[in-house]
PDB file of N, CA and C in Angstrom:
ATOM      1  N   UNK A   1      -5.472  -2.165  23.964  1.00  0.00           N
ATOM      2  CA  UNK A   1      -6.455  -2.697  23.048  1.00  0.00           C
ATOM      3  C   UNK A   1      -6.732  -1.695  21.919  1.00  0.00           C
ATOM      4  N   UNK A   2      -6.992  -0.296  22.193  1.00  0.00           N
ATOM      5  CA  UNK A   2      -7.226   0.767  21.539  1.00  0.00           C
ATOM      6  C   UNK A   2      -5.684   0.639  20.424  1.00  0.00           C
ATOM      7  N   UNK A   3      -4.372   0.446  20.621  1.00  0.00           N
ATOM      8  CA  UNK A   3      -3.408   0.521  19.804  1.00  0.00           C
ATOM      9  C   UNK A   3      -3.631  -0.463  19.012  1.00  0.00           C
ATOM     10  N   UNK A   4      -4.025  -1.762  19.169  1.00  0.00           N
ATOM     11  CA  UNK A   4      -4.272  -2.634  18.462  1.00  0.00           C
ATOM     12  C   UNK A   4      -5.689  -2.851  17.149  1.00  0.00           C
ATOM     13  N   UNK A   5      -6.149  -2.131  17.494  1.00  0.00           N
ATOM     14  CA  UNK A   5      -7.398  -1.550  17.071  1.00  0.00           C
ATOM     15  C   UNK A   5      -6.454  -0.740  16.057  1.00  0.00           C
ATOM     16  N   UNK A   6      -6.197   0.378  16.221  1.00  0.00           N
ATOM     17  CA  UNK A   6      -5.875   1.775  15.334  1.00  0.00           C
ATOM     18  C   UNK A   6      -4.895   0.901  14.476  1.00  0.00           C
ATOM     19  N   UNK A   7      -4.213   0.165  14.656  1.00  0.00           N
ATOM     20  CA  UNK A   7      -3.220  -0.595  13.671  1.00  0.00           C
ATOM     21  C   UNK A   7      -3.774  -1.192  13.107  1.00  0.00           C
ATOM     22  N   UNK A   8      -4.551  -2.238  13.003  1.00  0.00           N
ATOM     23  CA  UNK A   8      -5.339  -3.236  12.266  1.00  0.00           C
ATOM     24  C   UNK A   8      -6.078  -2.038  11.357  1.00  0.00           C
ATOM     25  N   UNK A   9      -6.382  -1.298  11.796  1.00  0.00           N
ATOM     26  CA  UNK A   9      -7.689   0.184  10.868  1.00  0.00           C
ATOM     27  C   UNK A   9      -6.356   0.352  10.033  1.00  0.00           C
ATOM     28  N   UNK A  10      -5.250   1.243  10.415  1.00  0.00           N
ATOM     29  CA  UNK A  10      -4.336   1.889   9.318  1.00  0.00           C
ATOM     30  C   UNK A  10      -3.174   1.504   8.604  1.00  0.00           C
ATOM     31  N   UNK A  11      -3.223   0.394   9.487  1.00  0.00           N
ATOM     32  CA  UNK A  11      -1.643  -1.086   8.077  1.00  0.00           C
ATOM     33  C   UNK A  11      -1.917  -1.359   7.258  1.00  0.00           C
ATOM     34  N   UNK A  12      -1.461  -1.139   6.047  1.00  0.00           N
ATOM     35  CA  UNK A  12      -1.746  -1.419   4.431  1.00  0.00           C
ATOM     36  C   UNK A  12      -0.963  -2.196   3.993  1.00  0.00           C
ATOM     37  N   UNK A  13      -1.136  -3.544   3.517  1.00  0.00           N
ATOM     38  CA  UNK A  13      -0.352  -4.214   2.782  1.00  0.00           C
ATOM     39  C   UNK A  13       1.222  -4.032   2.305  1.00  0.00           C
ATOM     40  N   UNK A  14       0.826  -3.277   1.353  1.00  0.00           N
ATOM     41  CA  UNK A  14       1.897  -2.766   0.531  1.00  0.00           C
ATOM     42  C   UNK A  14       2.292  -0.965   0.902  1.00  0.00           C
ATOM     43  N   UNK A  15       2.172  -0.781   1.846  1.00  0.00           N
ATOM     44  CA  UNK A  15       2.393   1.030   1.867  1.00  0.00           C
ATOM     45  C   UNK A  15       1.411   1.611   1.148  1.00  0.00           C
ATOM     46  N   UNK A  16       1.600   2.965   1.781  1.00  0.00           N
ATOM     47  CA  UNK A  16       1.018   4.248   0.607  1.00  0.00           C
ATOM     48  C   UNK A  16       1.799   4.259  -0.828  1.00  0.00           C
ATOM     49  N   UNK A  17       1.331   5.004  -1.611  1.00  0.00           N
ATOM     50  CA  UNK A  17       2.312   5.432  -2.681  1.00  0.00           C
ATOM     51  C   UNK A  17       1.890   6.619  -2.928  1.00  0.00           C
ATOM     52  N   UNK A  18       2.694   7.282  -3.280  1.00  0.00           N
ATOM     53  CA  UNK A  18       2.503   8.592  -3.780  1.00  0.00           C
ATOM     54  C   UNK A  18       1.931   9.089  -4.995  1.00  0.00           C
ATOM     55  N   UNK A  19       1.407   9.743  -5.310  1.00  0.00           N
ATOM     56  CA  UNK A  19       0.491   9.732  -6.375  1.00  0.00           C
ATOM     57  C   UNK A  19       1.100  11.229  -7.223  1.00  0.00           C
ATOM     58  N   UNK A  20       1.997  11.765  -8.217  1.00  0.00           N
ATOM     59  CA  UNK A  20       2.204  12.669  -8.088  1.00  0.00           C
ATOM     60  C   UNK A  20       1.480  13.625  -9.210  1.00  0.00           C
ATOM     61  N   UNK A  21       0.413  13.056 -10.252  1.00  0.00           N
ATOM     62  CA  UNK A  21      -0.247  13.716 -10.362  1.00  0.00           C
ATOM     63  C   UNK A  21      -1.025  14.298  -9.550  1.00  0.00           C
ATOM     64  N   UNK A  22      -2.035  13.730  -8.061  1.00  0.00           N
ATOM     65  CA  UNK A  22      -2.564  14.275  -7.542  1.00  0.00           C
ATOM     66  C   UNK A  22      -1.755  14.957  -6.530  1.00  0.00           C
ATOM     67  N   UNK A  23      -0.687  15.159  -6.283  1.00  0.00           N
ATOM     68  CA  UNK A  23      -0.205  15.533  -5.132  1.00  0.00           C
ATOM     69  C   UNK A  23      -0.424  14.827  -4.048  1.00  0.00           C
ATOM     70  N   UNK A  24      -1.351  13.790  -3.896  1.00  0.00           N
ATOM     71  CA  UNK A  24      -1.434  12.810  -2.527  1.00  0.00           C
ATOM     72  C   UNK A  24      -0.466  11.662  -2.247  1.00  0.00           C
ATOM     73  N   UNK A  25      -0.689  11.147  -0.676  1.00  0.00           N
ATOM     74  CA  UNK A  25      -0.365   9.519  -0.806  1.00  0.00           C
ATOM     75  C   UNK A  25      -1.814   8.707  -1.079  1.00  0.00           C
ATOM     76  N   UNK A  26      -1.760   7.727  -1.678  1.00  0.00           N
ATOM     77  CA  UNK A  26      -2.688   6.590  -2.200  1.00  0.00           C
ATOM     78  C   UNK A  26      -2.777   5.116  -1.564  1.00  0.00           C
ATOM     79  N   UNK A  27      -3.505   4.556  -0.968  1.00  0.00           N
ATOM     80  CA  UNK A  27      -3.218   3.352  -0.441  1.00  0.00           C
ATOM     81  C   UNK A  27      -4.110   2.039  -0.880  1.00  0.00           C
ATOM     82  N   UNK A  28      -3.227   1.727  -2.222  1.00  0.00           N
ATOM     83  CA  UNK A  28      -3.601   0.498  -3.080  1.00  0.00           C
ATOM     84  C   UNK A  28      -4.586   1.151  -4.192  1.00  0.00           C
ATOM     85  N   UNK A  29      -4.096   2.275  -4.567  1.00  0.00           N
ATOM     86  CA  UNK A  29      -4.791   3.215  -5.703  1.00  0.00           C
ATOM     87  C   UNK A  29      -5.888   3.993  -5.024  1.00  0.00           C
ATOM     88  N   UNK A  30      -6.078   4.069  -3.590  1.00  0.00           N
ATOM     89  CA  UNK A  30      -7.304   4.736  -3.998  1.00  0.00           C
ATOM     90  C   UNK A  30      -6.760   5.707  -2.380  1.00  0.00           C
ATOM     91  N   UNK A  31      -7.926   6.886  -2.281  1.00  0.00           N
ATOM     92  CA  UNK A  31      -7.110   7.816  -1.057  1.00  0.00           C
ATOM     93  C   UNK A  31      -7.097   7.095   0.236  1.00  0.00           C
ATOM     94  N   UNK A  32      -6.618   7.338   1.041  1.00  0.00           N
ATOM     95  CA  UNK A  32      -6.506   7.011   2.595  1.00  0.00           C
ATOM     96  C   UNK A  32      -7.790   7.230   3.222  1.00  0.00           C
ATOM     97  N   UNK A  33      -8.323   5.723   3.685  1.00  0.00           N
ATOM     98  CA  UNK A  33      -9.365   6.132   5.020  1.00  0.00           C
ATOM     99  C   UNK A  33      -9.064   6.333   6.560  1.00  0.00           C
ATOM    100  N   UNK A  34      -9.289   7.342   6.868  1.00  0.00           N
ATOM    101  CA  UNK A  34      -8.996   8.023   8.023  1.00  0.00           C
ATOM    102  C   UNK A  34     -10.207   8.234   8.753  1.00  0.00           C
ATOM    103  N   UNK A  35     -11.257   7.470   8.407  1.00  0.00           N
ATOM    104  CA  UNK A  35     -12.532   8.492   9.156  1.00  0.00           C
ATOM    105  C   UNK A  35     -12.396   7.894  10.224  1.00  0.00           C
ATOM    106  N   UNK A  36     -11.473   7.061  10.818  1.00  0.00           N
ATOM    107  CA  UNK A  36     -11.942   6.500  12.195  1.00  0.00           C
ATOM    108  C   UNK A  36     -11.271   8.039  12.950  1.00  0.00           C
ATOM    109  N   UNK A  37     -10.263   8.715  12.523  1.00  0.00           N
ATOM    110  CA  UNK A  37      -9.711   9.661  13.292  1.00  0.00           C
ATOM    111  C   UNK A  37     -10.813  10.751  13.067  1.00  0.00           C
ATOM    112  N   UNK A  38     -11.922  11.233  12.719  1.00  0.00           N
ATOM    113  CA  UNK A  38     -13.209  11.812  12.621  1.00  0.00           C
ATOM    114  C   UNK A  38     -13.978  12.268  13.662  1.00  0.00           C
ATOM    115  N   UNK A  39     -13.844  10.676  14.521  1.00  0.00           N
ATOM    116  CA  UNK A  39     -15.367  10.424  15.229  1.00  0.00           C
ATOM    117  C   UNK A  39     -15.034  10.877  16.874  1.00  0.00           C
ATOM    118  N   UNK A  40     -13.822  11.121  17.414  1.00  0.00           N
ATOM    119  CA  UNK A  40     -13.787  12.321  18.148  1.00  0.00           C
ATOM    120  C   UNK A  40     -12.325  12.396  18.931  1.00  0.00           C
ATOM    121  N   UNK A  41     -12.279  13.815  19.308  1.00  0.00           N
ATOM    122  CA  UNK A  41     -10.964  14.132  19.602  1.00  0.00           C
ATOM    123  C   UNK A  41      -9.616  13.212  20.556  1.00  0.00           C
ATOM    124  N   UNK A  42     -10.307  12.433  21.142  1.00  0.00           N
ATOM    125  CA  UNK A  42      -9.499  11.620  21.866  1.00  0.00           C
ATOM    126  C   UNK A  42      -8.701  10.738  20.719  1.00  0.00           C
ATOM    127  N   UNK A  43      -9.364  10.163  19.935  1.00  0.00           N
ATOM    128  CA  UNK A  43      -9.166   9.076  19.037  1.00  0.00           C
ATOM    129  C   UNK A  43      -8.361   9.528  18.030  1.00  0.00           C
ATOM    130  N   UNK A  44      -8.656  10.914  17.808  1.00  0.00           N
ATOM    131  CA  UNK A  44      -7.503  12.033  16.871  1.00  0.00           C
ATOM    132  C   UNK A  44      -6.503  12.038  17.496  1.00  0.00           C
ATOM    133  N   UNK A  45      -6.207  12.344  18.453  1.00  0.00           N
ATOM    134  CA  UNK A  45      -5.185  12.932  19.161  1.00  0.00           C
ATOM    135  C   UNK A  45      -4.323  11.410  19.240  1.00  0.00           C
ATOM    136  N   UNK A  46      -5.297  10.118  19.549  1.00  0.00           N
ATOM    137  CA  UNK A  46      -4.142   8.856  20.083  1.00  0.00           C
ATOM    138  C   UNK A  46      -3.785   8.678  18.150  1.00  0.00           C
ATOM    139  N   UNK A  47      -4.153   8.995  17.641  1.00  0.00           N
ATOM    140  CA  UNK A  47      -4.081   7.989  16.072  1.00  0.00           C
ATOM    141  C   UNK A  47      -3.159   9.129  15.353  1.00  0.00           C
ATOM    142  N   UNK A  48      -2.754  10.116  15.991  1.00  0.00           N
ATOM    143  CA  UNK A  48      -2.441  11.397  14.832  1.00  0.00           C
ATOM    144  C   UNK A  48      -0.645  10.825  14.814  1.00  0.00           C
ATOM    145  N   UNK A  49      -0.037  10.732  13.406  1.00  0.00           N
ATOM    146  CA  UNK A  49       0.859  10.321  13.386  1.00  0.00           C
ATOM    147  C   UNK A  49       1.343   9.091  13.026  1.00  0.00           C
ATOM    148  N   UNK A  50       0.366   7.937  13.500  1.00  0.00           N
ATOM    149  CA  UNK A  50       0.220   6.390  13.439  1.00  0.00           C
ATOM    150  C   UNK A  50      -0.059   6.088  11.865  1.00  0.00           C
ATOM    151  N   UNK A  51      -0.346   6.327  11.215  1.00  0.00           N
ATOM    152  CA  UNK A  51      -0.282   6.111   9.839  1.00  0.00           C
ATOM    153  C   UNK A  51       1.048   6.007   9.000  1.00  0.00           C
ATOM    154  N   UNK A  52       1.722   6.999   9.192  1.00  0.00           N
ATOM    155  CA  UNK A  52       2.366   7.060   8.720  1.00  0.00           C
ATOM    156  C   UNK A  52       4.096   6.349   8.988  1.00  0.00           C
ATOM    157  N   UNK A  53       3.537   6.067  10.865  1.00  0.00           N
ATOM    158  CA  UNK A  53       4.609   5.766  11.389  1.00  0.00           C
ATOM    159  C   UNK A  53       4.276   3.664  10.939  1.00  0.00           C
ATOM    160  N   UNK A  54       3.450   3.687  10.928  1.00  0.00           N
ATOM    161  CA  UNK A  54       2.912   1.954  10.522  1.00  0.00           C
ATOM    162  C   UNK A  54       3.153   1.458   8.878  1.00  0.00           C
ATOM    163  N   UNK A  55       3.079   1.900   8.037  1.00  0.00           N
ATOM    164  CA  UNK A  55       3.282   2.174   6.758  1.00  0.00           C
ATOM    165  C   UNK A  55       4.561   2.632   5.893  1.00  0.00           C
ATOM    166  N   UNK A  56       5.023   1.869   5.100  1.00  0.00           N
ATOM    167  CA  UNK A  56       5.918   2.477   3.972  1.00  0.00           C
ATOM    168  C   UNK A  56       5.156   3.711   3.155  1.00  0.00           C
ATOM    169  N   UNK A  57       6.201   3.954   2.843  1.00  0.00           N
ATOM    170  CA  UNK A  57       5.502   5.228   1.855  1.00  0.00           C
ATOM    171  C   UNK A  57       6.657   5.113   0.742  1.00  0.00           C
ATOM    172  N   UNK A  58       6.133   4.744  -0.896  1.00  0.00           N
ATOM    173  CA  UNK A  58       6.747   4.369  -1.929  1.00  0.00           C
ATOM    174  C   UNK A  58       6.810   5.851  -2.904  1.00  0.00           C
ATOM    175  N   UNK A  59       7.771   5.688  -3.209  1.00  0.00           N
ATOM    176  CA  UNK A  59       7.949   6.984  -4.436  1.00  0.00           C
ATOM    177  C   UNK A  59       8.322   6.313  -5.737  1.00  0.00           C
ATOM    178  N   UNK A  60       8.056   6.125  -6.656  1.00  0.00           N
ATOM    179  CA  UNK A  60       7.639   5.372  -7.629  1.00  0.00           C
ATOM    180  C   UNK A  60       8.714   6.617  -9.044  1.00  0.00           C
ATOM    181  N   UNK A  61       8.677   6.705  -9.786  1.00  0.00           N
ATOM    182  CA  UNK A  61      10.176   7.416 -10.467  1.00  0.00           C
ATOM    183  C   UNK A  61       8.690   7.239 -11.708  1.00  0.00           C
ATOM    184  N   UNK A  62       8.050   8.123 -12.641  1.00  0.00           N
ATOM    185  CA  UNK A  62       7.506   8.185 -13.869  1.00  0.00           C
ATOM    186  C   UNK A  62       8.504   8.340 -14.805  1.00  0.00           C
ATOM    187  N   UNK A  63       7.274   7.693 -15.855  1.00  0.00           N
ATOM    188  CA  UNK A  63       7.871   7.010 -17.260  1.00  0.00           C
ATOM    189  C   UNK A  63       6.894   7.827 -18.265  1.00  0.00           C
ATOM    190  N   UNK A  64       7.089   8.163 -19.222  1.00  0.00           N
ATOM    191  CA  UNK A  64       6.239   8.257 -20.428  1.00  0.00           C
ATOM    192  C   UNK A  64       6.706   8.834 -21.422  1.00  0.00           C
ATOM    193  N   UNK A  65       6.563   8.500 -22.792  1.00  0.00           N
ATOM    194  CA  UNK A  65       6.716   9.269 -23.875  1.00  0.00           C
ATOM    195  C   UNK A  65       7.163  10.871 -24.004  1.00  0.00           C
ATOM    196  N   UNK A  66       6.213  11.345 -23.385  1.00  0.00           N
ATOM    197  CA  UNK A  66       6.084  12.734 -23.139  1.00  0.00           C
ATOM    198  C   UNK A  66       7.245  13.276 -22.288  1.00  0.00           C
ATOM    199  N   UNK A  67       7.129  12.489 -20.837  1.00  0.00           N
ATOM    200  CA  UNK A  67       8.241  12.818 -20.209  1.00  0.00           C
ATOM    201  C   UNK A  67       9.672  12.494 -20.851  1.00  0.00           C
ATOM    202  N   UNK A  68       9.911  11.564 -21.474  1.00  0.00           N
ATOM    203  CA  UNK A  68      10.883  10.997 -21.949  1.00  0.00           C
ATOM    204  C   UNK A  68      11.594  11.927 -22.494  1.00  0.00           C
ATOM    205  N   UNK A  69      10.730  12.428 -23.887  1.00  0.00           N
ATOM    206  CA  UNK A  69      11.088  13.446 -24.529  1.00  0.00           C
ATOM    207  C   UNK A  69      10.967  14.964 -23.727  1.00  0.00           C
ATOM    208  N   UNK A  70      10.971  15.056 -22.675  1.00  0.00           N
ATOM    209  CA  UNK A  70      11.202  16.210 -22.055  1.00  0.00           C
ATOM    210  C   UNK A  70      12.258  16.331 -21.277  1.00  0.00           C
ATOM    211  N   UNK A  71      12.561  15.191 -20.834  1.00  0.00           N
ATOM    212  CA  UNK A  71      13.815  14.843 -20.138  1.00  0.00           C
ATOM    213  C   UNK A  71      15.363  15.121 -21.223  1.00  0.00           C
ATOM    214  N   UNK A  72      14.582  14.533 -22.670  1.00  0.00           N
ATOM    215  CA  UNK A  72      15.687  14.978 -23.621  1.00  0.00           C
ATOM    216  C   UNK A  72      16.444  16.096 -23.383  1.00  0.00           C
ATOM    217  N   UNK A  73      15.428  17.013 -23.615  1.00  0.00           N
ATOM    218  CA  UNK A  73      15.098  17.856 -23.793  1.00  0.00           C
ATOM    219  C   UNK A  73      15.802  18.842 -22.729  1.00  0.00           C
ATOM    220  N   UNK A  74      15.704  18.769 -21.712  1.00  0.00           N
ATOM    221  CA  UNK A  74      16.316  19.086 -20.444  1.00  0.00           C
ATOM    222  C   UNK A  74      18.000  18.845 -20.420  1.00  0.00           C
ATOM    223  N   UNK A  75      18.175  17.466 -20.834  1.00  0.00           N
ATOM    224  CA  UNK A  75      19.616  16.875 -21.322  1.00  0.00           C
ATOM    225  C   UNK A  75      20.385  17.849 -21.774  1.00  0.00           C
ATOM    226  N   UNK A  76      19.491  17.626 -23.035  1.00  0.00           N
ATOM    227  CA  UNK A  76      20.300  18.894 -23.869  1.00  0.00           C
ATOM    228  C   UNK A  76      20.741  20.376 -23.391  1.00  0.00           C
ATOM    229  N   UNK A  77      19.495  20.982 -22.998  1.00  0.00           N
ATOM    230  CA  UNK A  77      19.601  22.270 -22.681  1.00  0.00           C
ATOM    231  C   UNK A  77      20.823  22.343 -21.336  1.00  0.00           C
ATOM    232  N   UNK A  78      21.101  21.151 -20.178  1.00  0.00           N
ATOM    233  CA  UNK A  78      21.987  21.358 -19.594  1.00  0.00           C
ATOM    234  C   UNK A  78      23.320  21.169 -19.444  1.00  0.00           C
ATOM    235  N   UNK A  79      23.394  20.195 -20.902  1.00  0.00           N
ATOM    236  CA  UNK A  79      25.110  19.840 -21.492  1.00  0.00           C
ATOM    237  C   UNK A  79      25.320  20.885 -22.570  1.00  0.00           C
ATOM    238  N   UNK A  80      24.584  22.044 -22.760  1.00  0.00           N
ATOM    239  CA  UNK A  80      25.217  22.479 -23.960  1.00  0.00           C
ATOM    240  C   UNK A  80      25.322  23.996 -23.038  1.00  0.00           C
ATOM    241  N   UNK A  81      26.787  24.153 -23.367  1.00  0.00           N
ATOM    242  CA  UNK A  81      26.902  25.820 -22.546  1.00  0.00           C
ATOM    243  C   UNK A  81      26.315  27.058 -22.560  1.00  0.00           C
ATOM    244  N   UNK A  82      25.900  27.096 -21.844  1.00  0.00           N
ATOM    245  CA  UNK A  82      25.361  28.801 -22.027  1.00  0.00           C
ATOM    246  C   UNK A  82      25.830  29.915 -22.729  1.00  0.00           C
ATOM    247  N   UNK A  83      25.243  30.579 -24.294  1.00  0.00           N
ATOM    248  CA  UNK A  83      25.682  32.012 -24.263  1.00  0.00           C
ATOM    249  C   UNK A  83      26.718  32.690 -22.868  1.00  0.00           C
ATOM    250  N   UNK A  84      27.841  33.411 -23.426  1.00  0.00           N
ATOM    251  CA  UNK A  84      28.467  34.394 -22.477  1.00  0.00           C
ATOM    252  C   UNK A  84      27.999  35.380 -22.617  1.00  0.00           C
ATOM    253  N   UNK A  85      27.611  36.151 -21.283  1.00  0.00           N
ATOM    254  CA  UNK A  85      27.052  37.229 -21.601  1.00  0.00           C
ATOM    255  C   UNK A  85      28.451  38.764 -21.069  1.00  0.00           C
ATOM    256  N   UNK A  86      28.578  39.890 -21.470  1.00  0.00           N
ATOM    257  CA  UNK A  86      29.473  40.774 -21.063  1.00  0.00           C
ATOM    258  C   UNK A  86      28.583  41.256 -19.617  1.00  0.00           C
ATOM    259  N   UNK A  87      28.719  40.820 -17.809  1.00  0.00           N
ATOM    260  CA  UNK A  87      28.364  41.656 -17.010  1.00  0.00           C
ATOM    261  C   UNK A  87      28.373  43.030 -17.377  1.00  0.00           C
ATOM    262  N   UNK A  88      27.570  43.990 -16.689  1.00  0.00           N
ATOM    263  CA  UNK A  88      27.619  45.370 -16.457  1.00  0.00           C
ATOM    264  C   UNK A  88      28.299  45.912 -15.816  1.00  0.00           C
ATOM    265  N   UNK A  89      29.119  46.530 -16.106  1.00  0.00           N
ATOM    266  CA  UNK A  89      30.072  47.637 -15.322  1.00  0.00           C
ATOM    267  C   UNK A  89      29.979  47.933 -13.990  1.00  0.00           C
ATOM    268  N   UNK A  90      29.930  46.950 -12.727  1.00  0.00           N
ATOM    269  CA  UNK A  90      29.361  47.659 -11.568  1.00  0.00           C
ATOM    270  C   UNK A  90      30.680  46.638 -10.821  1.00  0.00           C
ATOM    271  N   UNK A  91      30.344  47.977  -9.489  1.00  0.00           N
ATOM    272  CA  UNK A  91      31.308  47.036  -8.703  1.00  0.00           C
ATOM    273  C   UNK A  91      30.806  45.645  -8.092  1.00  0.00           C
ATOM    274  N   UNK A  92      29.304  45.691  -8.104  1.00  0.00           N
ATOM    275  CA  UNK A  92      28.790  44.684  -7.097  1.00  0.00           C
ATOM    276  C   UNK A  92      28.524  42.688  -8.125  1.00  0.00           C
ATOM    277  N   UNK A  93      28.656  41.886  -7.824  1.00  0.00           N
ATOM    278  CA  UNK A  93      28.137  40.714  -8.843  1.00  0.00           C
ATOM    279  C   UNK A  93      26.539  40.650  -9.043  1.00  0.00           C
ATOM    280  N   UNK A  94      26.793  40.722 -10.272  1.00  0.00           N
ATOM    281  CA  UNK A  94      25.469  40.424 -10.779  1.00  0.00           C
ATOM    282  C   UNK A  94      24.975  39.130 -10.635  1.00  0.00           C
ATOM    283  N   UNK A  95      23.281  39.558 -10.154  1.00  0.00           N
ATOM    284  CA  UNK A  95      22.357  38.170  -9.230  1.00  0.00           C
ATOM    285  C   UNK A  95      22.607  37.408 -10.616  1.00  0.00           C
ATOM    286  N   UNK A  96      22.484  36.109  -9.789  1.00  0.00           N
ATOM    287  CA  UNK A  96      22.209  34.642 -10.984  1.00  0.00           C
ATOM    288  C   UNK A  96      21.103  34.547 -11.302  1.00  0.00           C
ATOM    289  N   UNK A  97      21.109  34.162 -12.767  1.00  0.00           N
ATOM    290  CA  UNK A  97      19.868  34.329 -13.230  1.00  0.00           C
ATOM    291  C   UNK A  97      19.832  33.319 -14.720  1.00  0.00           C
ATOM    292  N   UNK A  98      18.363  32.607 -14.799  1.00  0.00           N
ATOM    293  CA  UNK A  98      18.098  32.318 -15.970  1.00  0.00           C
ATOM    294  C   UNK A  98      17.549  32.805 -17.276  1.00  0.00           C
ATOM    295  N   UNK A  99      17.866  34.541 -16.945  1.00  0.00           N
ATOM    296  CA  UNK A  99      17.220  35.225 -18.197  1.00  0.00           C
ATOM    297  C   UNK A  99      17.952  35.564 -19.373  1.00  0.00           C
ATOM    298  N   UNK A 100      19.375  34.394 -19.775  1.00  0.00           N
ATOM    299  CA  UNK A 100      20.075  34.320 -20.495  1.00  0.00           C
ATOM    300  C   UNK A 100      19.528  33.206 -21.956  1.00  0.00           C
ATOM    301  N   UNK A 101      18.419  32.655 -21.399  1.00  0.00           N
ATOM    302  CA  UNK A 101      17.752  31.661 -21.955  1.00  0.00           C
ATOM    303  C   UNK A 101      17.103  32.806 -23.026  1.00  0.00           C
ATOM    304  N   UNK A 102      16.776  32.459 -23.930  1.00  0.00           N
ATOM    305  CA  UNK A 102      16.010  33.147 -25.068  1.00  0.00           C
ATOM    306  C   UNK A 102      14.976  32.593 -26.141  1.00  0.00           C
ATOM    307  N   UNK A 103      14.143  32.612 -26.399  1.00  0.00           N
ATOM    308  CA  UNK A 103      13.397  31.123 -27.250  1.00  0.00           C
ATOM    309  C   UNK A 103      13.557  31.365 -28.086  1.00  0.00           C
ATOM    310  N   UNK A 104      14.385  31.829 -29.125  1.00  0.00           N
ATOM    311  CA  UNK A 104      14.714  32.002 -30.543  1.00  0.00           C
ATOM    312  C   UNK A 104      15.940  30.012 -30.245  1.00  0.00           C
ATOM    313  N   UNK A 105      16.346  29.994 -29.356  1.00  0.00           N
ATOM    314  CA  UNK A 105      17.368  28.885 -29.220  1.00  0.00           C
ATOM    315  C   UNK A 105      16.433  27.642 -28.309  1.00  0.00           C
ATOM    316  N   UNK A 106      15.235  27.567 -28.685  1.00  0.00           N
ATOM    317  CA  UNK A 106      14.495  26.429 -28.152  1.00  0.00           C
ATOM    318  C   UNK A 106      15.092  25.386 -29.046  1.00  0.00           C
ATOM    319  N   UNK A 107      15.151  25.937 -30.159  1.00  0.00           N
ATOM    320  CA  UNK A 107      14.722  25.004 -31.808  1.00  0.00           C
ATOM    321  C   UNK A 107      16.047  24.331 -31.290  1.00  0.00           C
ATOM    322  N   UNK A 108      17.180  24.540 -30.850  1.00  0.00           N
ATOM    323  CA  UNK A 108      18.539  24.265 -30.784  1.00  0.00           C
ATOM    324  C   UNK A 108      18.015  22.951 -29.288  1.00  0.00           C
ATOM    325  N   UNK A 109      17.516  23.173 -28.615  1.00  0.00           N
ATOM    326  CA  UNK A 109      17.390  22.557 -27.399  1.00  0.00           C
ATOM    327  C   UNK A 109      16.297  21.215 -27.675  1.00  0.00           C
ATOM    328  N   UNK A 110      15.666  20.915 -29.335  1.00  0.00           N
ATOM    329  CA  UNK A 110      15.213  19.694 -29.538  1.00  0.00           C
ATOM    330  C   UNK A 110      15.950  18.896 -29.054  1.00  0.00           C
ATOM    331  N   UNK A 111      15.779  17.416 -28.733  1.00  0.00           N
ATOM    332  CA  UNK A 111      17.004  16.091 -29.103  1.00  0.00           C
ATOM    333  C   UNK A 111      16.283  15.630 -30.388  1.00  0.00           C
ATOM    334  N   UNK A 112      17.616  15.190 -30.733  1.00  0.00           N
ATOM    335  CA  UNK A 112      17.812  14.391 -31.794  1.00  0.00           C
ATOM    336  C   UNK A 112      16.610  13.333 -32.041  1.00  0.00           C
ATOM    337  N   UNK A 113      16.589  13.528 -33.619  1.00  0.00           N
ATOM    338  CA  UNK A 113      15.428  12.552 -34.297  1.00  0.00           C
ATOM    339  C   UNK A 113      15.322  11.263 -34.211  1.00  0.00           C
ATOM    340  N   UNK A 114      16.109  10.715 -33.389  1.00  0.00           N
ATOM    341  CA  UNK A 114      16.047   9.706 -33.330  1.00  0.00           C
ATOM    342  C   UNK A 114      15.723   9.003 -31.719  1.00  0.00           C
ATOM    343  N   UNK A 115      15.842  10.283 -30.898  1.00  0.00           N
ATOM    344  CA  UNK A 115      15.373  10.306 -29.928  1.00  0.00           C
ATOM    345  C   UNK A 115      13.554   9.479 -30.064  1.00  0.00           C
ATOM    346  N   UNK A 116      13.376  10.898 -30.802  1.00  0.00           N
ATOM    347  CA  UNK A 116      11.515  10.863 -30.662  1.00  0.00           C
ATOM    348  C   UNK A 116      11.067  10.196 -31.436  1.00  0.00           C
ATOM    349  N   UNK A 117      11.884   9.349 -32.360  1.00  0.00           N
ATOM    350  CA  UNK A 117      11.315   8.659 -33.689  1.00  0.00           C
ATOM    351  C   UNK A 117      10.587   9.276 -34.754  1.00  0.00           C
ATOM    352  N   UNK A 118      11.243  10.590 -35.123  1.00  0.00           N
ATOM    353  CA  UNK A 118      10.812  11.245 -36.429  1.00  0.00           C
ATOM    354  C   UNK A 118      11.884  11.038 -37.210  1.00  0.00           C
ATOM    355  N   UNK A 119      11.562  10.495 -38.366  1.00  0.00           N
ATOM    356  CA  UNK A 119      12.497  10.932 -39.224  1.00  0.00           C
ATOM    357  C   UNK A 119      13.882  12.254 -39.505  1.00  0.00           C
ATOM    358  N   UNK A 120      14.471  12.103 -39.550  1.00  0.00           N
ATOM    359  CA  UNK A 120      15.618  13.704 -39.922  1.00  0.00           C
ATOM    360  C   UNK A 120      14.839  14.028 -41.400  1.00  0.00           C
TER     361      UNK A 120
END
């Protein structure tokens, strides 16, 4: 009876979703009620887990302007080859590293104007 109970409390329609500005899951926009697992340790202990095992959990892929153009942005910087740099004289390989990046070559790592809808 108690399982039937804790299911009816924590089945959500549609799943959680993930929320990744807040770092949480969300269930139908708003946070997860859990206070029945609160009210004392027995009821914690049978319910711990059951949420998640009853429920989808959706990951949802963001969209926006901002991101859009950052994603460009990213594009670019990872189809266009890296400066060669001359290693140092040692016998051992030099660690990998992204400190080949330089921001004098941001300006180079825009996308295109027509990307963002500015004029050239």
């Amino acid at each position: 009876m108690r399982n039937e109970i804790y299911s009816q409390y924590l089945t959500v329609r549609d799943g959680y979703t993930y929320d990744f500005e807040a770092g949480k899951l969300r269930a139908n926009g708003r946070p997860i009620d859990l206070a029945l697992m609160y009210t004392c340790r027995l009821v914690a202990s049978e319910m711990r887990g059951l949420a998640l095992r009853l429920n989808t959990v959706v990951f949802r892929t963001l969209y926006g302007d901002e991101l859009r153009t950052r994603a460009g942005r990213w594009s670019c910087a990872f189809s266009s080859p890296l400066p060669q740099t001359t290693p140092p004289a040692s016998t051992s390989p030099a660690p990998l590293s992204v400190a080949s990046f330089h921001p004098s070559t941001a300006a180079s790592l825009a996308p295109p104007a027509a990307w963002t809808g500015n004029p050239s």
